[in-house]
Protein backbone atom coordinates (compact mmCIF):
# COMPACT_ATOMS: atom_id res chain seq x y z
CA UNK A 1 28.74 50.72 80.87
CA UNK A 2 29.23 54.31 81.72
CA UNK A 3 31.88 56.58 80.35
CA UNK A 4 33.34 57.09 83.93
CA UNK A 5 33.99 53.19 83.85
CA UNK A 6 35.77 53.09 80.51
CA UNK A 7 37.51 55.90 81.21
CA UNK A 8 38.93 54.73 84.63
CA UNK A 9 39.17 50.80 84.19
CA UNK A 10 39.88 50.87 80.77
CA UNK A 11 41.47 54.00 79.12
CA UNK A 12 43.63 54.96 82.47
CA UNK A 13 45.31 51.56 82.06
CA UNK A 14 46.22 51.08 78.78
CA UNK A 15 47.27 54.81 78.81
CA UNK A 16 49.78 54.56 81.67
CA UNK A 17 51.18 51.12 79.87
CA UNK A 18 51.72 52.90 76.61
CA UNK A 19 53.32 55.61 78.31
CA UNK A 20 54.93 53.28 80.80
CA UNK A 21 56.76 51.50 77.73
CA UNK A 22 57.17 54.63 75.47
CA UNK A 23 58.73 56.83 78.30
CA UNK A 24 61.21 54.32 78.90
CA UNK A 25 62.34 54.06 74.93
CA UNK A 26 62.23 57.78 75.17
CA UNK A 27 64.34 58.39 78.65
CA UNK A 28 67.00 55.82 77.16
CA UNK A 29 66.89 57.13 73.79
CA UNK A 30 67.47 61.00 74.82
CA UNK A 31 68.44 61.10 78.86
CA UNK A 32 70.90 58.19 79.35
CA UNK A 33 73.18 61.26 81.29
CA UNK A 34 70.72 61.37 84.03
CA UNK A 35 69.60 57.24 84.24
CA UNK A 36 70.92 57.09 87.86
CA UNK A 37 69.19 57.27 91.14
CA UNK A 38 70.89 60.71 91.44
CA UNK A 39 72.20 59.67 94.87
CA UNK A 40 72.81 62.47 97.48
CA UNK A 41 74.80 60.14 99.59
CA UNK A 42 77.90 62.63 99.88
CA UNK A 43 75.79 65.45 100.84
CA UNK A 44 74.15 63.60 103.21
CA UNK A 45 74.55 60.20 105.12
CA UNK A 46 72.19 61.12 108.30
CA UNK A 47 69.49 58.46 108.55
CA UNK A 48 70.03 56.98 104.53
CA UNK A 49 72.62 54.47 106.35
CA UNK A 50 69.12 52.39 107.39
CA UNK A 51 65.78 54.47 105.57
CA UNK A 52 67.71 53.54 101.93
CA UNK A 53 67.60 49.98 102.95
CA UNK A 54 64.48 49.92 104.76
CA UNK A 55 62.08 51.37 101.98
CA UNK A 56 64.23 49.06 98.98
CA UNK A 57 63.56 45.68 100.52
CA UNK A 58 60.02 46.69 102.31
CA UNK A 59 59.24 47.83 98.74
CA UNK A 60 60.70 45.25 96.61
CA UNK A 61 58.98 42.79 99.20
CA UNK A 62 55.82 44.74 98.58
CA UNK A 63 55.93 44.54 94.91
CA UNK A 64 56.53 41.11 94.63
CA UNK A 65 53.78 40.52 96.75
CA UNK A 66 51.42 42.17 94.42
CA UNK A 67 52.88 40.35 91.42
CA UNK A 68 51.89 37.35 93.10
CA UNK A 69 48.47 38.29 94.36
CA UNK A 70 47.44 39.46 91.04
CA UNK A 71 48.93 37.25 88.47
CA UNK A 72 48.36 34.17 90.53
CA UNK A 73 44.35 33.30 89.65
CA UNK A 74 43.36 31.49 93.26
CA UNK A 75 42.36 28.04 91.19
CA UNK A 76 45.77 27.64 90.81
CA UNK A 77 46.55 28.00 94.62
CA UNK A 78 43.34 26.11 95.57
CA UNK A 79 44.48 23.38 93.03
CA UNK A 80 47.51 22.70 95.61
CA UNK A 81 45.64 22.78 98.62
CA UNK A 82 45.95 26.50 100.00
CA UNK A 83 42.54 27.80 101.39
CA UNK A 84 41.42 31.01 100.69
CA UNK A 85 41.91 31.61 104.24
CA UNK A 86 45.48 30.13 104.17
CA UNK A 87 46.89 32.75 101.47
CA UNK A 88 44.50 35.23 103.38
CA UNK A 89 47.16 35.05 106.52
CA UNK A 90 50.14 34.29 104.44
CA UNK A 91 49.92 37.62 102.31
CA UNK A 92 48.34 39.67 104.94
CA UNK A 93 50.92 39.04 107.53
CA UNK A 94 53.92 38.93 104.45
CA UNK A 95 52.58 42.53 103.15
CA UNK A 96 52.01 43.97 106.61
CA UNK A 97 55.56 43.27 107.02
CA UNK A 98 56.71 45.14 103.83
CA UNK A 99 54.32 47.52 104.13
CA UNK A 100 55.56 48.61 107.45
CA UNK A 101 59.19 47.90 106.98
CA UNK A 102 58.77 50.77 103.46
CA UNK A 103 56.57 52.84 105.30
CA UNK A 104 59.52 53.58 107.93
CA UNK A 105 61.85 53.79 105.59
CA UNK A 106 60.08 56.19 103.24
CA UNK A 107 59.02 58.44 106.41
CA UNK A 108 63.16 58.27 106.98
CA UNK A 109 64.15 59.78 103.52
CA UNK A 110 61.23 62.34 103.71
CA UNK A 111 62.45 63.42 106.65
CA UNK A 112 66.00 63.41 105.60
CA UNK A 113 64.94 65.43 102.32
CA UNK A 114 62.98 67.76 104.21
CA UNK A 115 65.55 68.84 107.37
CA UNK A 116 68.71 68.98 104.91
CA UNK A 117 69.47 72.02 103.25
CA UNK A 118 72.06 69.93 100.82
CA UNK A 119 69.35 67.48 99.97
CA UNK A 120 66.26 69.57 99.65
CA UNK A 121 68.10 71.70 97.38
CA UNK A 122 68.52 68.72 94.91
CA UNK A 123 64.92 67.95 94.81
CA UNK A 124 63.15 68.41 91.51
CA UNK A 125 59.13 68.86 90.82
CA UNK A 126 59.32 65.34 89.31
CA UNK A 127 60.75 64.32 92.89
CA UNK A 128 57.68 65.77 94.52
CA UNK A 129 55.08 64.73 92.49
CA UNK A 130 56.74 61.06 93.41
CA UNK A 131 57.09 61.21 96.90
CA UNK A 132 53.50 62.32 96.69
CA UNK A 133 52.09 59.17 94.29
CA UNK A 134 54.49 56.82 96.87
CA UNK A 135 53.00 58.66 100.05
CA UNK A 136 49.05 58.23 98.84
CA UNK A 137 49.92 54.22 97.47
CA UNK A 138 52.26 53.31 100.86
CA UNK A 139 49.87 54.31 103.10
CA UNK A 140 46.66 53.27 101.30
CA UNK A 141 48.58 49.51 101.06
CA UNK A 142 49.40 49.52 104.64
CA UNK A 143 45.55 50.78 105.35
CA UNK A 144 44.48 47.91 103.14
CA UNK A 145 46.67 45.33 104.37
CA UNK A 146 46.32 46.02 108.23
CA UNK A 147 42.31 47.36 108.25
CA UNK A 148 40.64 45.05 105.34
CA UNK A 149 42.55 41.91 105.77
CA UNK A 150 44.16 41.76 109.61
CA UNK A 151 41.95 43.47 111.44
CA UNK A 152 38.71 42.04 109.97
CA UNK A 153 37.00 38.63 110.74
CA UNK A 154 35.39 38.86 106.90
CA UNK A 155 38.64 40.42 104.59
CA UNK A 156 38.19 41.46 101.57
CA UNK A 157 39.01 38.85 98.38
CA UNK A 158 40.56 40.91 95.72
CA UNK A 159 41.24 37.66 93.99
CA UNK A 160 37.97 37.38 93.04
CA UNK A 161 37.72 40.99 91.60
CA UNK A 162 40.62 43.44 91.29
CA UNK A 163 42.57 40.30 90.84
CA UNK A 164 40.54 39.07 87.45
CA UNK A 165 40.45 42.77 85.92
CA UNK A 166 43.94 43.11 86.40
CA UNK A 167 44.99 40.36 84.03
CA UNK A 168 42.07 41.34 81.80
CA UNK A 169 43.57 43.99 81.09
CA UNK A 170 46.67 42.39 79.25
CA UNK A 171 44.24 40.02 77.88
CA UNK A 172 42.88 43.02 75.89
CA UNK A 173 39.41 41.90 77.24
CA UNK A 174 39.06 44.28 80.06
CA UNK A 175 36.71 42.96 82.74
CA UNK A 176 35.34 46.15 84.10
CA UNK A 177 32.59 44.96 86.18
CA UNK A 178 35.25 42.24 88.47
CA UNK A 179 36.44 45.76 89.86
CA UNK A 180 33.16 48.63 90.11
CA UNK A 181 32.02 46.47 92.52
CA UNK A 182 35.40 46.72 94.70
CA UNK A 183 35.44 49.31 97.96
CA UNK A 184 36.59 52.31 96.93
CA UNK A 185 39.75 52.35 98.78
CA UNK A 186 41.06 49.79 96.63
CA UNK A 187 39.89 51.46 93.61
CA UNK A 188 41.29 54.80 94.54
CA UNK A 189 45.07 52.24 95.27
CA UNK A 190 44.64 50.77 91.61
CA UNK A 191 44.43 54.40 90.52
CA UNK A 192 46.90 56.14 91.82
CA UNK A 193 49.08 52.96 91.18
CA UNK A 194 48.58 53.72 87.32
CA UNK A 195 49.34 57.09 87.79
CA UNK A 196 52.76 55.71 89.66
CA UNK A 197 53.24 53.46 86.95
CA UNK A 198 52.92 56.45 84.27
CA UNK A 199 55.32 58.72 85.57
CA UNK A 200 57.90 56.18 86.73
CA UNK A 201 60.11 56.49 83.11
CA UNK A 202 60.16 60.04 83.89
CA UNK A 203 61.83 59.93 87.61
CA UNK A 204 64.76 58.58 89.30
CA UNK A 205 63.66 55.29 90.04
CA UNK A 206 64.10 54.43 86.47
CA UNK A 207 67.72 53.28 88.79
CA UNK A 208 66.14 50.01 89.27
CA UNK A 209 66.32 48.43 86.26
CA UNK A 210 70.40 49.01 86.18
CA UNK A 211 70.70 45.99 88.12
CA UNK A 212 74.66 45.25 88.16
CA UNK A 213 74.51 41.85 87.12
CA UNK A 214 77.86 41.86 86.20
CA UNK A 215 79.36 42.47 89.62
CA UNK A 216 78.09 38.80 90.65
CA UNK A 217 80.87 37.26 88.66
CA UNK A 218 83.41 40.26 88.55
CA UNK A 219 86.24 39.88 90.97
CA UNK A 220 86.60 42.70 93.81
CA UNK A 221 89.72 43.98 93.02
CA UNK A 222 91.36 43.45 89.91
CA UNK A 223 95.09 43.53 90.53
CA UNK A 224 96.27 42.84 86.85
CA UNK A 225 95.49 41.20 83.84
CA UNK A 226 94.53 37.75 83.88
CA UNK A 227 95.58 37.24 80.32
CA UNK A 228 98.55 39.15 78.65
CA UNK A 229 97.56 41.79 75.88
CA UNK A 230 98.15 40.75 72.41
CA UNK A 231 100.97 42.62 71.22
């Protein structure tokens, strides 16, 4: 195995998990101040009324769909009757969908950030060097998704390759040769998705894992106390 394999298949990985998990514990630890999505809603509502919500469900919808395509080993969908060429349609036509619906959604808040003075002058380094990891991994998914798998006769099966080194990887018995052999373009993805993966304690979107649980169950308005204080 060559050194440019380990390095890429094996050391990129477990480096961007390790700082992945680390930066979080770190951002939490010393940053808690500046855990928001540092919204610039009240400088700006022009187009965020339906980019915002166009790029968080397309991308939601696209990471899920990766979850599943990569934890998911295809015995497991073969074993209840879904053909290769079944889940080939069902993902390709699901992604293409979330793909799309992100990719106009992201092109909205670029062009948002980019035309507004109020905006642009909130933007940090941290927020360009993200909008350029999402720009490279958005459009390389919807090239994948629309070239490789819809407009092909022969698609790709990335559960036979990337799929397999993927887990391997949290196995701690990396499977480097399931991926060399993949086209580049989905190399070059799975790369730049580390990278994504790496700096993601370090940017804003460290937002989404403040889910409000707690509004599911809290009333809308509280008008007074449901019990009395103890005095």
């Amino acid at each position: 195995m060559s050194a440019g394999k380990v390095l890429l298949w094996i050391i990129i990985p477990y480096v961007a998990i390790a700082v992945f998990v680390v930066g979080h514990w770190w951002r939490y630890r010393r940053d808690q101040f500046a855990w928001t999505s540092r919204s610039t809603q009240l400088l700006d509502r022009s187009v965020l009324g339906w980019a915002s919500p166009a790029f968080h469900y397309g991308a939601l919808a696209a990471v899920g769909g990766h979850f599943l395509g990569l934890c998911v080993p295809q015995a497991w969908t073969d074993a209840i009757g879904i053909t290769e060429h079944t889940y080939r349609w069902i993902s390709a036509i699901a992604g293409g969908v979330a793909g799309a619906v992100s990719l106009i959604g992201f092109l909205g808040l670029v062009y948002r950030r980019a035309t507004s003075d109020r905006v642009r002058r909130t933007t940090t380094r941290i927020d360009i060097f993200t909008y350029g990891l999402l720009t490279i991994l958005i459009v390389l998914g919807c090239y994948l998704t629309f070239v490789y798998n819809l407009g092909t006769h022969a698609p790709y099966n990335y559960r036979d390759s990337i799929s397999v080194w993927w887990r391997s990887i949290f196995y701690l018995n990396p499977k480097v040769g399931a991926i060399s052999g993949a086209p580049i373009v989905y190399q070059v993805h799975a790369i730049i998705a580390w990278a994504f993966w790496a700096a993601f304690p370090f940017t804003r979107l460290v937002h989404a894992w403040s889910i409000p649980l707690q509004y599911i169950g809290r009333p809308y308005i509280l008008y007074r106390r449901r019990f009395q204080p103890v005095r």
